[in-house]
Protein backbone atom coordinates (compact mmCIF):
# COMPACT_ATOMS: atom_id res chain seq x y z
CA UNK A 1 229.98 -16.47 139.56
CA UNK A 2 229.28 -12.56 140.60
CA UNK A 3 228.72 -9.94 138.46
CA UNK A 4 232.06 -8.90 139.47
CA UNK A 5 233.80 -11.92 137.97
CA UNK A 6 231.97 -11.43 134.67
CA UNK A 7 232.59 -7.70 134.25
CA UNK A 8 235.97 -7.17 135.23
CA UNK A 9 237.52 -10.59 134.20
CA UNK A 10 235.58 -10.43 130.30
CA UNK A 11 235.99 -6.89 129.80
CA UNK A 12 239.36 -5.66 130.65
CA UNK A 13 240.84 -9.23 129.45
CA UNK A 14 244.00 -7.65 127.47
CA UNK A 15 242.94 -3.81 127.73
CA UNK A 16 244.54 -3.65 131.19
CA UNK A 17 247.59 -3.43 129.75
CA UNK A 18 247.90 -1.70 126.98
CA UNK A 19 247.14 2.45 126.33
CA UNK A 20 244.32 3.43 126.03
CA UNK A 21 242.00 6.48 124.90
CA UNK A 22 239.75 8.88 126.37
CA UNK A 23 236.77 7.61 124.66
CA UNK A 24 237.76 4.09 124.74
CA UNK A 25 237.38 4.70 128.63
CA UNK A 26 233.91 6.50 128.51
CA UNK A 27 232.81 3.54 126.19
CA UNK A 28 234.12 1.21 128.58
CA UNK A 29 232.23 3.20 131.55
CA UNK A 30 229.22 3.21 129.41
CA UNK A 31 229.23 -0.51 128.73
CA UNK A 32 229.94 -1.67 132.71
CA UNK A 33 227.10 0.80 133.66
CA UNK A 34 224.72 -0.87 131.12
CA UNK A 35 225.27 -4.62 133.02
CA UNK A 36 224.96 -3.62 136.54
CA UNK A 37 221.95 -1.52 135.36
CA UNK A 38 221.04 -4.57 133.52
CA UNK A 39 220.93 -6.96 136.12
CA UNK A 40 219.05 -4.89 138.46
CA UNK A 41 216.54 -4.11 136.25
CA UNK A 42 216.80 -0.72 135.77
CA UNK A 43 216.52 1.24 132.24
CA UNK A 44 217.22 4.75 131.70
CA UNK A 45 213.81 5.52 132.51
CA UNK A 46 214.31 4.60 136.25
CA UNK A 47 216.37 8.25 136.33
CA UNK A 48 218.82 6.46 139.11
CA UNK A 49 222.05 7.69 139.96
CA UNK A 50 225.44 5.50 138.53
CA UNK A 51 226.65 5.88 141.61
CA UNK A 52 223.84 4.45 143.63
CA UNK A 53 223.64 1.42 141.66
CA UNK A 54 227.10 1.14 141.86
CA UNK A 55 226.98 1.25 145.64
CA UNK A 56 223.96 -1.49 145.62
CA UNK A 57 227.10 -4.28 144.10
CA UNK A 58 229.27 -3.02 145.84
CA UNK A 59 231.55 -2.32 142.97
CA UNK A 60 234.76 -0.01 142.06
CA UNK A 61 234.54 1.18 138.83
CA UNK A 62 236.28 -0.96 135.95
CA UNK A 63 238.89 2.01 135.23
CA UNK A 64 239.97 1.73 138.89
CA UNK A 65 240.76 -2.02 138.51
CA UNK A 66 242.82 -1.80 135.94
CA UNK A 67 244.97 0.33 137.17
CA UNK A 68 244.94 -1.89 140.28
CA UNK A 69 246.10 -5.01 137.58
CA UNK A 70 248.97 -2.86 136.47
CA UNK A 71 250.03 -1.41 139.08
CA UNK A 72 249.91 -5.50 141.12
CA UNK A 73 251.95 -6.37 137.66
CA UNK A 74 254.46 -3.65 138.17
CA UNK A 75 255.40 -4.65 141.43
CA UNK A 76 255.33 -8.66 140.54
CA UNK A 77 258.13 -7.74 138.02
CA UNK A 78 259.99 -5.52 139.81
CA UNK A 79 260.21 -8.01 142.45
CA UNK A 80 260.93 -10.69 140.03
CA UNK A 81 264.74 -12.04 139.48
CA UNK A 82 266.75 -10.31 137.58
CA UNK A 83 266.96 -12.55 134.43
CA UNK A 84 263.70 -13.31 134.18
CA UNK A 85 261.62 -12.89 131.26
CA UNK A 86 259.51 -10.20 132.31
CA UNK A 87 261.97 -7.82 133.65
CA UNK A 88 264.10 -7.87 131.12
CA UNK A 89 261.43 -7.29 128.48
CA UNK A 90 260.13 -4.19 130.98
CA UNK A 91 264.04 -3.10 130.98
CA UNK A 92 264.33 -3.30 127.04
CA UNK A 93 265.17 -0.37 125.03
CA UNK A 94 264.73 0.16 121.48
CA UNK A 95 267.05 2.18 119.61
CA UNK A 96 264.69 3.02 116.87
CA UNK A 97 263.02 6.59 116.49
CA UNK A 98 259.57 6.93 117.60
CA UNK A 99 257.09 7.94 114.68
CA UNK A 100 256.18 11.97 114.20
CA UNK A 101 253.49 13.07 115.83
CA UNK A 102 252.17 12.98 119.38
CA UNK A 103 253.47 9.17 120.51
CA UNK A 104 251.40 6.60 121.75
CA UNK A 105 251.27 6.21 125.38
CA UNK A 106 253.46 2.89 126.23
CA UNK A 107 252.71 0.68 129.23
CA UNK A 108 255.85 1.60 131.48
CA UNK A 109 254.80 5.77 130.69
CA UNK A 110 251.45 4.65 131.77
CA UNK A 111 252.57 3.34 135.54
CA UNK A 112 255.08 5.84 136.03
CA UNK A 113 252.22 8.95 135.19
CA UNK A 114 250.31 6.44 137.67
CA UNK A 115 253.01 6.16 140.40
CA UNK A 116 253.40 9.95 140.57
CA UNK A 117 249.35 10.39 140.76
CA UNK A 118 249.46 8.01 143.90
CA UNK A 119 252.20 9.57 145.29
CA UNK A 120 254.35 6.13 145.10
CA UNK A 121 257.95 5.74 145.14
CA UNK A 122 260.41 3.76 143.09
CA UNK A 123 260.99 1.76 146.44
CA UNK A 124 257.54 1.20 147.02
CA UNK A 125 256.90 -2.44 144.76
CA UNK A 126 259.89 -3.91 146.84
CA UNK A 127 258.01 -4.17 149.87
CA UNK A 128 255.28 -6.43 148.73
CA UNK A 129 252.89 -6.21 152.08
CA UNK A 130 253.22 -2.40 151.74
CA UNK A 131 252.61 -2.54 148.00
CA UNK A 132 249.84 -4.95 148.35
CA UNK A 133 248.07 -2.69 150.45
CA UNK A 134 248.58 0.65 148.71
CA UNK A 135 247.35 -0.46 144.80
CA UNK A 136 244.57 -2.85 146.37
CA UNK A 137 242.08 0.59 146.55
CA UNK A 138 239.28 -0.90 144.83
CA UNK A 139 236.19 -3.01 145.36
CA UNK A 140 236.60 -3.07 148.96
CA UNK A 141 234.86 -6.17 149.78
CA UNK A 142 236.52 -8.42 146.90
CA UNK A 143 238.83 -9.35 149.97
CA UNK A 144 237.14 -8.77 153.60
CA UNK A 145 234.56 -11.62 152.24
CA UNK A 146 237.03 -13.89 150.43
């Protein structure tokens, strides 16, 4: 198992889909920064770049991958049947008023502000080779090396 496996799988185990927070990112930043660092032996002392140590794993970064997760959901429902469970729980509307205040960010807000950022169309997650391609930005050599 790779320090990729542990990182990505433990940490964004349930946070991938969900909204989340400024600082909850930072913190998550903070903490995958910590284990490469970690396991290469480096402390803060070292002064070395995030960015070169991130190059020596040959990682993306964890915020990247997660929208990669949602985005490879997105399209896996789309593409799904019509009644299945997933779809129809993505095509569910609540009649209920949303509490005052400034409203949490849902999942389906989430990939459509992330769509638009890509450039992506509503057609796009049909095509499943095309899709595949597009969303799979990150960690380059997860799938040249298997």
């Amino acid at each position: 198992m790779s320090i990729k496996d542990i990182s990505h799988s433990d940490t964004t185990c349930g946070i991938v889909w969900g909204g989340m927070l400024a600082d909850h990112l930072e913190a998550l930043h903070a903490m995958e920064m910590r284990m490469l660092r970690w396991t290469q032996g480096l402390t803060g002392l070292d002064r070395v770049r995030n960015d070169d140590v991130r190059s020596k794993f040959v990682v993306a970064p964890i915020v990247a991958k997660m929208r990669e997760a949602r985005l490879r959901w997105h399209g896996h429902v789309l593409r799904s049947d019509d009644n299945s469970v997933a779809k129809s729980a993505m095509n569910i509307t609540v009649d209920e008023r949303r509490p005052r205040g400034r409203p949490k960010t849902r999942w389906l807000d989430r990939i459509e502000e992330e769509m638009r950022l890509l450039k992506f169309t509503d057609e796009d997650p049909c095509n499943r080779g095309k899709w595949c391609n597009r969303t799979r930005n990150a960690d380059p050599c997860s799938w040249e090396h298997g």
